[in-house]
PDB file of N, CA and C in Angstrom:
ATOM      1  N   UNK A   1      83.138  83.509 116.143  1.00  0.00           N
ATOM      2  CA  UNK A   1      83.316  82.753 114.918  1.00  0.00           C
ATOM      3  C   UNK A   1      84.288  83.479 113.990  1.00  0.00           C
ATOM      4  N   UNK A   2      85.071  83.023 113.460  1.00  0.00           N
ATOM      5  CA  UNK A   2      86.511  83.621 112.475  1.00  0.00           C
ATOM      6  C   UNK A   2      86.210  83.279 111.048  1.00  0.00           C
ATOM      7  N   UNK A   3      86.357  84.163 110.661  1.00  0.00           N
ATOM      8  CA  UNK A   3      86.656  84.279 109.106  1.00  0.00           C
ATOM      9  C   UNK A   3      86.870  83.663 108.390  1.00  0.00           C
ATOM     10  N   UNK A   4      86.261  82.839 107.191  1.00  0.00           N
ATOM     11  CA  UNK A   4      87.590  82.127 106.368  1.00  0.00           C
ATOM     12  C   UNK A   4      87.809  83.272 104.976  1.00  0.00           C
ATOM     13  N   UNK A   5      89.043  83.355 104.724  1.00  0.00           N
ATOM     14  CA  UNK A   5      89.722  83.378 103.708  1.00  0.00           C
ATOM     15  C   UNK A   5      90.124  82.541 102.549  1.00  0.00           C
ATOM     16  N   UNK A   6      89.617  82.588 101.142  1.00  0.00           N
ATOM     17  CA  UNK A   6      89.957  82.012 100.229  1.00  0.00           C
ATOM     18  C   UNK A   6      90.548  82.775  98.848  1.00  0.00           C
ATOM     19  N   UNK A   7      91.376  81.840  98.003  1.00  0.00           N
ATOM     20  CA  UNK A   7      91.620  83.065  96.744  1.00  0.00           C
ATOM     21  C   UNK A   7      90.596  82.817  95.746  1.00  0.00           C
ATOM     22  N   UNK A   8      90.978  83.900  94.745  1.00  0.00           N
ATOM     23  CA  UNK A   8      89.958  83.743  93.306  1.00  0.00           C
ATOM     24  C   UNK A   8      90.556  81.846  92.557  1.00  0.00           C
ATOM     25  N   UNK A   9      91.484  82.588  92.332  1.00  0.00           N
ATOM     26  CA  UNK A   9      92.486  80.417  92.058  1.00  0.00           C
ATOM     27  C   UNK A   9      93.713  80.501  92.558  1.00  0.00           C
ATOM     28  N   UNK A  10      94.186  79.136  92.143  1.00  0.00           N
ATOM     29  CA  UNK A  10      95.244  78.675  92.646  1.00  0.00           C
ATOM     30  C   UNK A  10      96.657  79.563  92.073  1.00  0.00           C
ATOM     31  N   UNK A  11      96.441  80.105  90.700  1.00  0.00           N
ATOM     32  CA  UNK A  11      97.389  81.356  90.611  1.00  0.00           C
ATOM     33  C   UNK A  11      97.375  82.868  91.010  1.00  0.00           C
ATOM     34  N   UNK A  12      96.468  83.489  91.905  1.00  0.00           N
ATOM     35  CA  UNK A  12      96.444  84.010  92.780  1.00  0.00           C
ATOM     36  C   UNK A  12      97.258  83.964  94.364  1.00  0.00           C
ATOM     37  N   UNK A  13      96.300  82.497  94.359  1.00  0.00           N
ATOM     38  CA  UNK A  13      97.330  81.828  95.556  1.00  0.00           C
ATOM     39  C   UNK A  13      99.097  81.787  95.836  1.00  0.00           C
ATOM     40  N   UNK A  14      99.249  81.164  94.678  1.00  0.00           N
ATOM     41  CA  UNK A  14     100.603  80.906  94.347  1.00  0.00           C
ATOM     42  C   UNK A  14     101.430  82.608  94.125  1.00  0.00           C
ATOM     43  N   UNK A  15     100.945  83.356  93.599  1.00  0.00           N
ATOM     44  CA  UNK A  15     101.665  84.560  93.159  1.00  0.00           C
ATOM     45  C   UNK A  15     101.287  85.442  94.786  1.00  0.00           C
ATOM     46  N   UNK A  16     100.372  84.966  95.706  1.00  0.00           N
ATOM     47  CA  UNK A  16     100.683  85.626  97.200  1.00  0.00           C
ATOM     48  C   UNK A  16     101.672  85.321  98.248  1.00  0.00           C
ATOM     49  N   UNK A  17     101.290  83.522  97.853  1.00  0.00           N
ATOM     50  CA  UNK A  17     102.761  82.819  98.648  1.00  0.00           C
ATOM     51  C   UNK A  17     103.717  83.307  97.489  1.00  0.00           C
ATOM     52  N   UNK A  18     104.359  83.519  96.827  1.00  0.00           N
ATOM     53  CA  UNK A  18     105.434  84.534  95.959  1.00  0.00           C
ATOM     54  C   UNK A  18     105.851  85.667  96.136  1.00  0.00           C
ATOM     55  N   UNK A  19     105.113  86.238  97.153  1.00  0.00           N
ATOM     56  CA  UNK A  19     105.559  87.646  97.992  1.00  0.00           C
ATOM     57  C   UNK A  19     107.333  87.412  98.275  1.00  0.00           C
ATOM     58  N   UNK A  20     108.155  88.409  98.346  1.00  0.00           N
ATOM     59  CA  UNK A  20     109.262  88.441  99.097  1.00  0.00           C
ATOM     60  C   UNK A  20     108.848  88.027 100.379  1.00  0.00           C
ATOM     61  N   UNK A  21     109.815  87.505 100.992  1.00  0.00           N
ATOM     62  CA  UNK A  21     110.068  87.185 102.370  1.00  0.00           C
ATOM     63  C   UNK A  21     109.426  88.057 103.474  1.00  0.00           C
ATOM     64  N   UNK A  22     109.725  89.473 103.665  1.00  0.00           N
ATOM     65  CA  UNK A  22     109.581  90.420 104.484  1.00  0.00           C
ATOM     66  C   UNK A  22     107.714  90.812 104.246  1.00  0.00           C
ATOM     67  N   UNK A  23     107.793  90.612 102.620  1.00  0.00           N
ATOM     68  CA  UNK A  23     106.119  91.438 102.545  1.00  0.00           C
ATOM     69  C   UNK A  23     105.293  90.092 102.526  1.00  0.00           C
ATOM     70  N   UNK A  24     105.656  88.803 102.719  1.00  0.00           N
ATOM     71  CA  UNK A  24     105.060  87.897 103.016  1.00  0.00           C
ATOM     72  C   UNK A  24     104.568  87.625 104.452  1.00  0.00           C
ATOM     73  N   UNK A  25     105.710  88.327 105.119  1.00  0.00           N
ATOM     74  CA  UNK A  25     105.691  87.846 106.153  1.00  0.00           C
ATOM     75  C   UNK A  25     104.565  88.685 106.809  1.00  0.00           C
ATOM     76  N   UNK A  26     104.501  90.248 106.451  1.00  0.00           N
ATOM     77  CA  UNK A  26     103.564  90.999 106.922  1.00  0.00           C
ATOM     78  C   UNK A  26     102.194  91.127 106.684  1.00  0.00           C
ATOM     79  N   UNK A  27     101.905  90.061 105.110  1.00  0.00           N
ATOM     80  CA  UNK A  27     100.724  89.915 104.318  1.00  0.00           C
ATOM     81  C   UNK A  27      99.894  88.801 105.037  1.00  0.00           C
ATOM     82  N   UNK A  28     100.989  87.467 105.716  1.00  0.00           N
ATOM     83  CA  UNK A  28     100.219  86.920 106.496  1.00  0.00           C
ATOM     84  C   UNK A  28      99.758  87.197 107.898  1.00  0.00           C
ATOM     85  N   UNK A  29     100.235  87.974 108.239  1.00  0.00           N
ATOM     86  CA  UNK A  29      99.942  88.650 109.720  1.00  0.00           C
ATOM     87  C   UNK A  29      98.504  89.502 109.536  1.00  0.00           C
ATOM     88  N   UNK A  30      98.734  90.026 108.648  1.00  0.00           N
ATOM     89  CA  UNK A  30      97.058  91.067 108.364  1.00  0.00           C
ATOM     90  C   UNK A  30      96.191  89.738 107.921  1.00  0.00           C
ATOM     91  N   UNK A  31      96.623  88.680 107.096  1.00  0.00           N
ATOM     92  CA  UNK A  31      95.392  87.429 107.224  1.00  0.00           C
ATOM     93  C   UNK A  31      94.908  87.102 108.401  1.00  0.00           C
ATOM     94  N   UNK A  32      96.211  86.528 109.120  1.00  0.00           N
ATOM     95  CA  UNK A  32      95.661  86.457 110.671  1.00  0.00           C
ATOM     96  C   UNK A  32      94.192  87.577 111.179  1.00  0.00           C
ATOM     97  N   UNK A  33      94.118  88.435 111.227  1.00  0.00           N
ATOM     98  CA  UNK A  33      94.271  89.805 111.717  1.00  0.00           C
ATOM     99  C   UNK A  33      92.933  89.368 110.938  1.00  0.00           C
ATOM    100  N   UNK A  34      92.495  89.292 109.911  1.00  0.00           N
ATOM    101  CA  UNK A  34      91.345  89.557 109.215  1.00  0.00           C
ATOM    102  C   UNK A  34      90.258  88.474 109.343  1.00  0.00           C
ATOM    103  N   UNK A  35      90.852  87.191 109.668  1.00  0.00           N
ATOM    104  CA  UNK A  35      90.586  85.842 110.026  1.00  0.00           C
ATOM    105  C   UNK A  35      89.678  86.029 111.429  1.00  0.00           C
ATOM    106  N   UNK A  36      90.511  86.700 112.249  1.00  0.00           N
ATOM    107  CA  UNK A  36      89.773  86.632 113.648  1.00  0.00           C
ATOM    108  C   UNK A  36      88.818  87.940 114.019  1.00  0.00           C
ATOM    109  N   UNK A  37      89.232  89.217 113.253  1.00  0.00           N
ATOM    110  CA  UNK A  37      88.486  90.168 113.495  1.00  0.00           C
ATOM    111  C   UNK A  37      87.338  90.791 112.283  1.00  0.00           C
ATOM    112  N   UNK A  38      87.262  90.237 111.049  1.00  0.00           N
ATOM    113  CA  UNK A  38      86.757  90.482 109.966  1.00  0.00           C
ATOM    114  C   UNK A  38      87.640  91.915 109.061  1.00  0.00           C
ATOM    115  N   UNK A  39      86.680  91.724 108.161  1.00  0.00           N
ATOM    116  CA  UNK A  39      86.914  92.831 107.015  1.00  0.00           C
ATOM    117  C   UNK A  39      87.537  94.083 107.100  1.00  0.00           C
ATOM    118  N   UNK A  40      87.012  94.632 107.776  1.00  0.00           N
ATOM    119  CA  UNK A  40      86.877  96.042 108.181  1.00  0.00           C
ATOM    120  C   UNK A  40      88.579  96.628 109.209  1.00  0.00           C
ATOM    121  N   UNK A  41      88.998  95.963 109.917  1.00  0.00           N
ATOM    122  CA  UNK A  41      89.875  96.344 110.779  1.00  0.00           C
ATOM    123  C   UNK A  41      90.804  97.551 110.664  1.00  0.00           C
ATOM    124  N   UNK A  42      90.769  98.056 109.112  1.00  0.00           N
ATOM    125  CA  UNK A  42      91.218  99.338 109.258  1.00  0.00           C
ATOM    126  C   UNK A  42      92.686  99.359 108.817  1.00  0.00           C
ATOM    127  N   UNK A  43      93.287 100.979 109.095  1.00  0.00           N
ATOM    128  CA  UNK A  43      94.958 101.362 108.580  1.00  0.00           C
ATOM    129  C   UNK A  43      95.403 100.670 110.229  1.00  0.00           C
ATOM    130  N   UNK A  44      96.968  99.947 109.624  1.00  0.00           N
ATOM    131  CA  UNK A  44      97.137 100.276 108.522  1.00  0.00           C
ATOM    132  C   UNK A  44      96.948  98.936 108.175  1.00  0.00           C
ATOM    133  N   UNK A  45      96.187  97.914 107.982  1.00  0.00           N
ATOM    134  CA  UNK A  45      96.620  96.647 107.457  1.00  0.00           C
ATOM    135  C   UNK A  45      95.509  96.838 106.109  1.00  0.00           C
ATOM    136  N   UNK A  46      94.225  97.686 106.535  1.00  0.00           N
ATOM    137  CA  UNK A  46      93.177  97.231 105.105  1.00  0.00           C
ATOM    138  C   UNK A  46      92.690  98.938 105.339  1.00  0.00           C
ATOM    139  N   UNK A  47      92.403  98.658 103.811  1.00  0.00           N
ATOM    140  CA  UNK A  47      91.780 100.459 103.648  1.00  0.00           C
ATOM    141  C   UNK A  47      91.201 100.052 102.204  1.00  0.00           C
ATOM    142  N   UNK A  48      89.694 100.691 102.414  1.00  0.00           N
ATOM    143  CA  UNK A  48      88.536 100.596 101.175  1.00  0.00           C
ATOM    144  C   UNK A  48      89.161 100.779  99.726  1.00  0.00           C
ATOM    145  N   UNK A  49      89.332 100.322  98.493  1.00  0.00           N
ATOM    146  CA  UNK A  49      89.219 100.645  97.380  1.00  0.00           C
ATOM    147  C   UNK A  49      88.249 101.329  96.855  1.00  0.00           C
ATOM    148  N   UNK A  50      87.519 100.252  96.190  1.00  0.00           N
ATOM    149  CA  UNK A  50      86.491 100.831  96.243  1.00  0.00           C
ATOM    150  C   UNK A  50      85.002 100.728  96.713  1.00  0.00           C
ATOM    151  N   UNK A  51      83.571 100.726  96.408  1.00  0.00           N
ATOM    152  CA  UNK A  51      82.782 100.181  96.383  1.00  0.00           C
ATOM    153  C   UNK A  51      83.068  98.682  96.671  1.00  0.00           C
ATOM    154  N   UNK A  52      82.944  97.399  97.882  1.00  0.00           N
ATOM    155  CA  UNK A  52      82.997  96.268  98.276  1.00  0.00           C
ATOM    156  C   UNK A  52      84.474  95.599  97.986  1.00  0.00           C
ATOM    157  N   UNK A  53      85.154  96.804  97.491  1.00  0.00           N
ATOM    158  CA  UNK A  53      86.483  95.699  97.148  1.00  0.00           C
ATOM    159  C   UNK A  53      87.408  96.924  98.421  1.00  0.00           C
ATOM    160  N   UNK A  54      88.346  96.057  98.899  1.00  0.00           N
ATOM    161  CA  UNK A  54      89.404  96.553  99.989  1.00  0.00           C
ATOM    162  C   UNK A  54      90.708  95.750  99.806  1.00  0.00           C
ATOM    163  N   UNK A  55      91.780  96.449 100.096  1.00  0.00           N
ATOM    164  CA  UNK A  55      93.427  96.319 100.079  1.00  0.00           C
ATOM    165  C   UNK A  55      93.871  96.096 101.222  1.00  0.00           C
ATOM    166  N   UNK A  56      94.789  94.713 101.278  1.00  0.00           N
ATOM    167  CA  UNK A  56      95.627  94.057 102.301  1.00  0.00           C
ATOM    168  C   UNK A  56      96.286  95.340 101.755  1.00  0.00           C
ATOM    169  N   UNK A  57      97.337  95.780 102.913  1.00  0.00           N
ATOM    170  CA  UNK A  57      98.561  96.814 102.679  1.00  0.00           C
ATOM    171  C   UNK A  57      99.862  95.825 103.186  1.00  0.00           C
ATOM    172  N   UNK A  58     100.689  95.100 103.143  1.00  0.00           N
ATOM    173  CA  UNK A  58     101.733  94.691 103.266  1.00  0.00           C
ATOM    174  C   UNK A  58     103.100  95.402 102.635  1.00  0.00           C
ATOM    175  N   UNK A  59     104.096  95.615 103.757  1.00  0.00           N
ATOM    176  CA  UNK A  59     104.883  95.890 103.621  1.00  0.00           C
ATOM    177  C   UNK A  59     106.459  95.473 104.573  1.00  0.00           C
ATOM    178  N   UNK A  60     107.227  95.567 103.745  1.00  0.00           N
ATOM    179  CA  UNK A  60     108.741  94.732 104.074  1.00  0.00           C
ATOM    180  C   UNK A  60     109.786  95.466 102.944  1.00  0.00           C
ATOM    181  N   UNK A  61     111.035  94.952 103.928  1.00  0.00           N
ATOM    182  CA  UNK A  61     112.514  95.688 103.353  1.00  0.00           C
ATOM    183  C   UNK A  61     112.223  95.686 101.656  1.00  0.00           C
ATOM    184  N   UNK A  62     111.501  94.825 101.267  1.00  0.00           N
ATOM    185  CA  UNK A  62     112.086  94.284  99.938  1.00  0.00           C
ATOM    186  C   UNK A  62     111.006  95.338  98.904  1.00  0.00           C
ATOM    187  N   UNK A  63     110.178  96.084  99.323  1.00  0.00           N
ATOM    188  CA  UNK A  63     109.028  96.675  99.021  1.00  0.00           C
ATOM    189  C   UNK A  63     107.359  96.641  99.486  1.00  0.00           C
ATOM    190  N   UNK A  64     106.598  97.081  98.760  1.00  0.00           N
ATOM    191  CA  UNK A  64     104.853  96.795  99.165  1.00  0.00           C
ATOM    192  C   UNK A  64     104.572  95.897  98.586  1.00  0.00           C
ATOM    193  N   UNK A  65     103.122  95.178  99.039  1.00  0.00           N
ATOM    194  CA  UNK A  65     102.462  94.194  98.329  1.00  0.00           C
ATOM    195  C   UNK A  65     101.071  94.598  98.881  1.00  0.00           C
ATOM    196  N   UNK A  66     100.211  94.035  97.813  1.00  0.00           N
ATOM    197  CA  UNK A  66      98.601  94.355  97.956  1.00  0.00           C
ATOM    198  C   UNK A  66      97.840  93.277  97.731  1.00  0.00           C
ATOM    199  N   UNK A  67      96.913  93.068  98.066  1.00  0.00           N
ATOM    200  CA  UNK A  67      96.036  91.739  97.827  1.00  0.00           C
ATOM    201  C   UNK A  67      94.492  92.683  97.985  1.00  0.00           C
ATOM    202  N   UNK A  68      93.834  92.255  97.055  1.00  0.00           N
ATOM    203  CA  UNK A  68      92.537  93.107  96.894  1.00  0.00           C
ATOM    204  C   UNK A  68      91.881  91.947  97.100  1.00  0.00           C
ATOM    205  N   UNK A  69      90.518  92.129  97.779  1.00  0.00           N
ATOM    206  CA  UNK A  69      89.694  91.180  98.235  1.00  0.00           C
ATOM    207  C   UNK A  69      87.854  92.037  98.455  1.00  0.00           C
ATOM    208  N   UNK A  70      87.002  90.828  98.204  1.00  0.00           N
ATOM    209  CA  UNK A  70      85.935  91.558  98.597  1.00  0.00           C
ATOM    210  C   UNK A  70      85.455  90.377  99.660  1.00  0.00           C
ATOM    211  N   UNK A  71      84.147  91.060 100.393  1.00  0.00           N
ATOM    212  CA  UNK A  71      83.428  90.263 101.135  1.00  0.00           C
ATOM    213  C   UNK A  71      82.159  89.391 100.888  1.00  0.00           C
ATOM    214  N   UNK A  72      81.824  88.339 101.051  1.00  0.00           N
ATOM    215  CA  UNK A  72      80.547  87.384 100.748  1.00  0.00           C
ATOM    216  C   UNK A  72      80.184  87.196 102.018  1.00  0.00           C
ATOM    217  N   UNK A  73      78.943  87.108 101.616  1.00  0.00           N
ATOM    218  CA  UNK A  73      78.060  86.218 102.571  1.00  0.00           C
ATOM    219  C   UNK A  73      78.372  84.725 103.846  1.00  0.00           C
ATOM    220  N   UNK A  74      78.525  84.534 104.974  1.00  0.00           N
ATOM    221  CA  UNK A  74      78.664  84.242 105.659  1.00  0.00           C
ATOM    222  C   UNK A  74      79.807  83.931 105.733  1.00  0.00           C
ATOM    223  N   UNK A  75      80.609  84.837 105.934  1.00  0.00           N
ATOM    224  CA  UNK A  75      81.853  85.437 106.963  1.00  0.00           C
ATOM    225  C   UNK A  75      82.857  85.005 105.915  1.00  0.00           C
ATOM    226  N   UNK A  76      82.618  85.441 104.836  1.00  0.00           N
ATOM    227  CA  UNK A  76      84.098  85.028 103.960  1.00  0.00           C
ATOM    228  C   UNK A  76      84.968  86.061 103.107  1.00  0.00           C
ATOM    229  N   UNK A  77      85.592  85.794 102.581  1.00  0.00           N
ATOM    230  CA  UNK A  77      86.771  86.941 102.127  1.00  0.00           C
ATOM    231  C   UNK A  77      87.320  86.046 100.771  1.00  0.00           C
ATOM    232  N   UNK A  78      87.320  87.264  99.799  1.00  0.00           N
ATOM    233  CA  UNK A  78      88.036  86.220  98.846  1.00  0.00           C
ATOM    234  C   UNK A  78      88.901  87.366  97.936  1.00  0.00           C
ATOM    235  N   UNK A  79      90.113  86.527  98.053  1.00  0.00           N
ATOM    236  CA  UNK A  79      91.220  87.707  97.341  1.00  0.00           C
ATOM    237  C   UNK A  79      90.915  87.402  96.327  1.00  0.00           C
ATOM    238  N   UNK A  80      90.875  88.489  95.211  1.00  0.00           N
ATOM    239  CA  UNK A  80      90.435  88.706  94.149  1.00  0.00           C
ATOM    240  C   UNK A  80      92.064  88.593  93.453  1.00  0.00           C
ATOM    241  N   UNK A  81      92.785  89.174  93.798  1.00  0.00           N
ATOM    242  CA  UNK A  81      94.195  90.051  92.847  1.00  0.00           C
ATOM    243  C   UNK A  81      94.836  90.210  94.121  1.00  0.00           C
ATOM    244  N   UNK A  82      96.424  90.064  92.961  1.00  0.00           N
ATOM    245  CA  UNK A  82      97.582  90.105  94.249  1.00  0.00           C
ATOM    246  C   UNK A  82      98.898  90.698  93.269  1.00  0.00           C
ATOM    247  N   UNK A  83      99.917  91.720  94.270  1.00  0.00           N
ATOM    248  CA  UNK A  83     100.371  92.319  93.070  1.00  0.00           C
ATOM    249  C   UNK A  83     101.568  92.959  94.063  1.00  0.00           C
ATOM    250  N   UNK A  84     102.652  93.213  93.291  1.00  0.00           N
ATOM    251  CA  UNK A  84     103.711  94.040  94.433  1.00  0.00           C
ATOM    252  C   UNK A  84     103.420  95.567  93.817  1.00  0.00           C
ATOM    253  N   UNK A  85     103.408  96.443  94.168  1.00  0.00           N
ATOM    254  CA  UNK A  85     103.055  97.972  94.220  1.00  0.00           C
ATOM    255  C   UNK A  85     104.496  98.524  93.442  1.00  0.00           C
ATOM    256  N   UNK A  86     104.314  99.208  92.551  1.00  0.00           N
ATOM    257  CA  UNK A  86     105.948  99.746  92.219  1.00  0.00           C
ATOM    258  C   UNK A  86     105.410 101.202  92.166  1.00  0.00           C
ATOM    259  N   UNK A  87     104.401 101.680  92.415  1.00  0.00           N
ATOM    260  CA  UNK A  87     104.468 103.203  92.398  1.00  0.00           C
ATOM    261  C   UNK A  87     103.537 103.491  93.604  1.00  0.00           C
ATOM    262  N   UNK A  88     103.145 104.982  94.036  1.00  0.00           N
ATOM    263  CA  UNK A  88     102.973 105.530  95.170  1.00  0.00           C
ATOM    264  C   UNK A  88     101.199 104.941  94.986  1.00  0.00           C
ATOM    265  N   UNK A  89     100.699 105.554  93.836  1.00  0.00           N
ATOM    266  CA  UNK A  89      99.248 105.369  93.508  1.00  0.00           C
ATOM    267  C   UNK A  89      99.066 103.697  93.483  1.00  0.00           C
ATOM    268  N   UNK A  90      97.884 103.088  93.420  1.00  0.00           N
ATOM    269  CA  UNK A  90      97.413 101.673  93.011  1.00  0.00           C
ATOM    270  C   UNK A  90      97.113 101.487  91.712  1.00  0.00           C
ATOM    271  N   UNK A  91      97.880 101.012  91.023  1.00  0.00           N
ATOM    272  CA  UNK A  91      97.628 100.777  89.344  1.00  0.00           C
ATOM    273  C   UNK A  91      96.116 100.815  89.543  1.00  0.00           C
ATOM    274  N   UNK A  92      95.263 101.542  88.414  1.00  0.00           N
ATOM    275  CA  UNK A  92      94.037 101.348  87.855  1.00  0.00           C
ATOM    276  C   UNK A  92      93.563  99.780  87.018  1.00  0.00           C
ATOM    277  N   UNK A  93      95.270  99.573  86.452  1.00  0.00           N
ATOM    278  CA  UNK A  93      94.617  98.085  85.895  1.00  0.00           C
ATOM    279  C   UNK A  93      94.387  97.037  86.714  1.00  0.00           C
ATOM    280  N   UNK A  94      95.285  96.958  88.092  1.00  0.00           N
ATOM    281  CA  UNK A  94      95.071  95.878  88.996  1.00  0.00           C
ATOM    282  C   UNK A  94      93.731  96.508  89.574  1.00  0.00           C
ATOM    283  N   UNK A  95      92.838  97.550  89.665  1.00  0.00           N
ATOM    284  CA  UNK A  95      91.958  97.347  90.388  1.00  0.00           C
ATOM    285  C   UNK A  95      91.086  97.363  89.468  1.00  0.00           C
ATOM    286  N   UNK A  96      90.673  97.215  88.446  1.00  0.00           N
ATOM    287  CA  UNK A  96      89.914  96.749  87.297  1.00  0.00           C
ATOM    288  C   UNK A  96      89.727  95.309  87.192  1.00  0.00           C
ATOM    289  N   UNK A  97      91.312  94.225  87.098  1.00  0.00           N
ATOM    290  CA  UNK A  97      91.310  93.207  87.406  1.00  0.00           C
ATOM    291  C   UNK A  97      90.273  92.427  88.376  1.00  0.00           C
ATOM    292  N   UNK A  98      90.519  93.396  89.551  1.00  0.00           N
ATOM    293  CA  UNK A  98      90.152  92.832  90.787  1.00  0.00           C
ATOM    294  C   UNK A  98      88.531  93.142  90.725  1.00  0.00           C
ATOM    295  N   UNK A  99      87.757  94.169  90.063  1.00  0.00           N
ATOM    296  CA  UNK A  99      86.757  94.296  90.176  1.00  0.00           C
ATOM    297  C   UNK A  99      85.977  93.543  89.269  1.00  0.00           C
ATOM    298  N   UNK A 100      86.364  93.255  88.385  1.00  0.00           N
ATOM    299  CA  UNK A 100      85.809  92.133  87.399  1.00  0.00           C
ATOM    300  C   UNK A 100      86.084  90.793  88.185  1.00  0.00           C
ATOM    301  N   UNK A 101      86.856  90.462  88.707  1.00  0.00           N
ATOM    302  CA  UNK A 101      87.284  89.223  89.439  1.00  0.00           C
ATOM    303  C   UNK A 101      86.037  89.315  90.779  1.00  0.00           C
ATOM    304  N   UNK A 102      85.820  90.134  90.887  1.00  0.00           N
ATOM    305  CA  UNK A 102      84.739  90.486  92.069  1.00  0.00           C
ATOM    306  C   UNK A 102      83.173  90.282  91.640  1.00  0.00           C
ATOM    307  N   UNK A 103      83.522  90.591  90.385  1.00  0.00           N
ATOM    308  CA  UNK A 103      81.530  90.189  89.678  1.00  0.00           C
ATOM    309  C   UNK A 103      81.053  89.213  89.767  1.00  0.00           C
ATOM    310  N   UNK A 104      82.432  88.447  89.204  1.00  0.00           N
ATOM    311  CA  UNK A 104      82.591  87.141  89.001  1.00  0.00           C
ATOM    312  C   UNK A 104      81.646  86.207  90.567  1.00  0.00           C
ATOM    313  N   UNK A 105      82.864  86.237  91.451  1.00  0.00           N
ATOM    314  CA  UNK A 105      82.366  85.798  92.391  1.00  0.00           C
ATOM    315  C   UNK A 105      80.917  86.306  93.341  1.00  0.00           C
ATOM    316  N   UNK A 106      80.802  87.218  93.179  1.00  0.00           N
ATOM    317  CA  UNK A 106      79.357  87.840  93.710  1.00  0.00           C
ATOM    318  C   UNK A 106      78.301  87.221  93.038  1.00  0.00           C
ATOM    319  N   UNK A 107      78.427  86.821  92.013  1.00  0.00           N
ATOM    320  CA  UNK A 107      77.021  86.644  91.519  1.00  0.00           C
ATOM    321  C   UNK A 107      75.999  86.211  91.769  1.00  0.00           C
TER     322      UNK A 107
END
């Protein structure tokens, strides 16, 4: 049984399909990837944040991209936050975002 994937909203959505070309292209390949094998699959496509929240890692010519997501109850995934990376570290504010965006939906 496979995965579904959903976003927090439709401007989430929209600002993932908004990826450059190259880090789009690699952001949907780790969906694939997460769709059929779950959550967990590891470097380099996903690696823990923090506590229940975890990072798509996408990357292409044009730069990185991240999509933070947590896991629910019967087999689902929901990107919380989506963001292109401009420094080495993960902004603290996008994963603040994403963890409040995570309460949200857990509740």
């Amino acid at each position: 049984m496979n995965w579904r994937i959903t976003f927090f909203n439709e401007k989430v959505k929209s600002q993932a399909l908004a990826f450059p070309k190259g880090i789009l292209a690699n952001f949907l390949r780790s969906l694939e990837l997460l769709k059929e094998f779950g959550p967990h699959i590891g470097m380099p496509h996903v690696r823990p944040v923090s506590k229940g929240l975890y990072e798509v890692r996408a990357q292409g010519q044009e730069g990185i991209g991240r999509a933070l997501y947590c896991v629910l109850p019967r087999r689902e995934l929901v990107i919380v936050n989506v963001f292109i990376k401009k420094s080495r570290k993960t902004p603290i504010k996008e994963i603040e975002i994403a963890q409040k965006r995570m309460k949200e939906v857990t509740k």
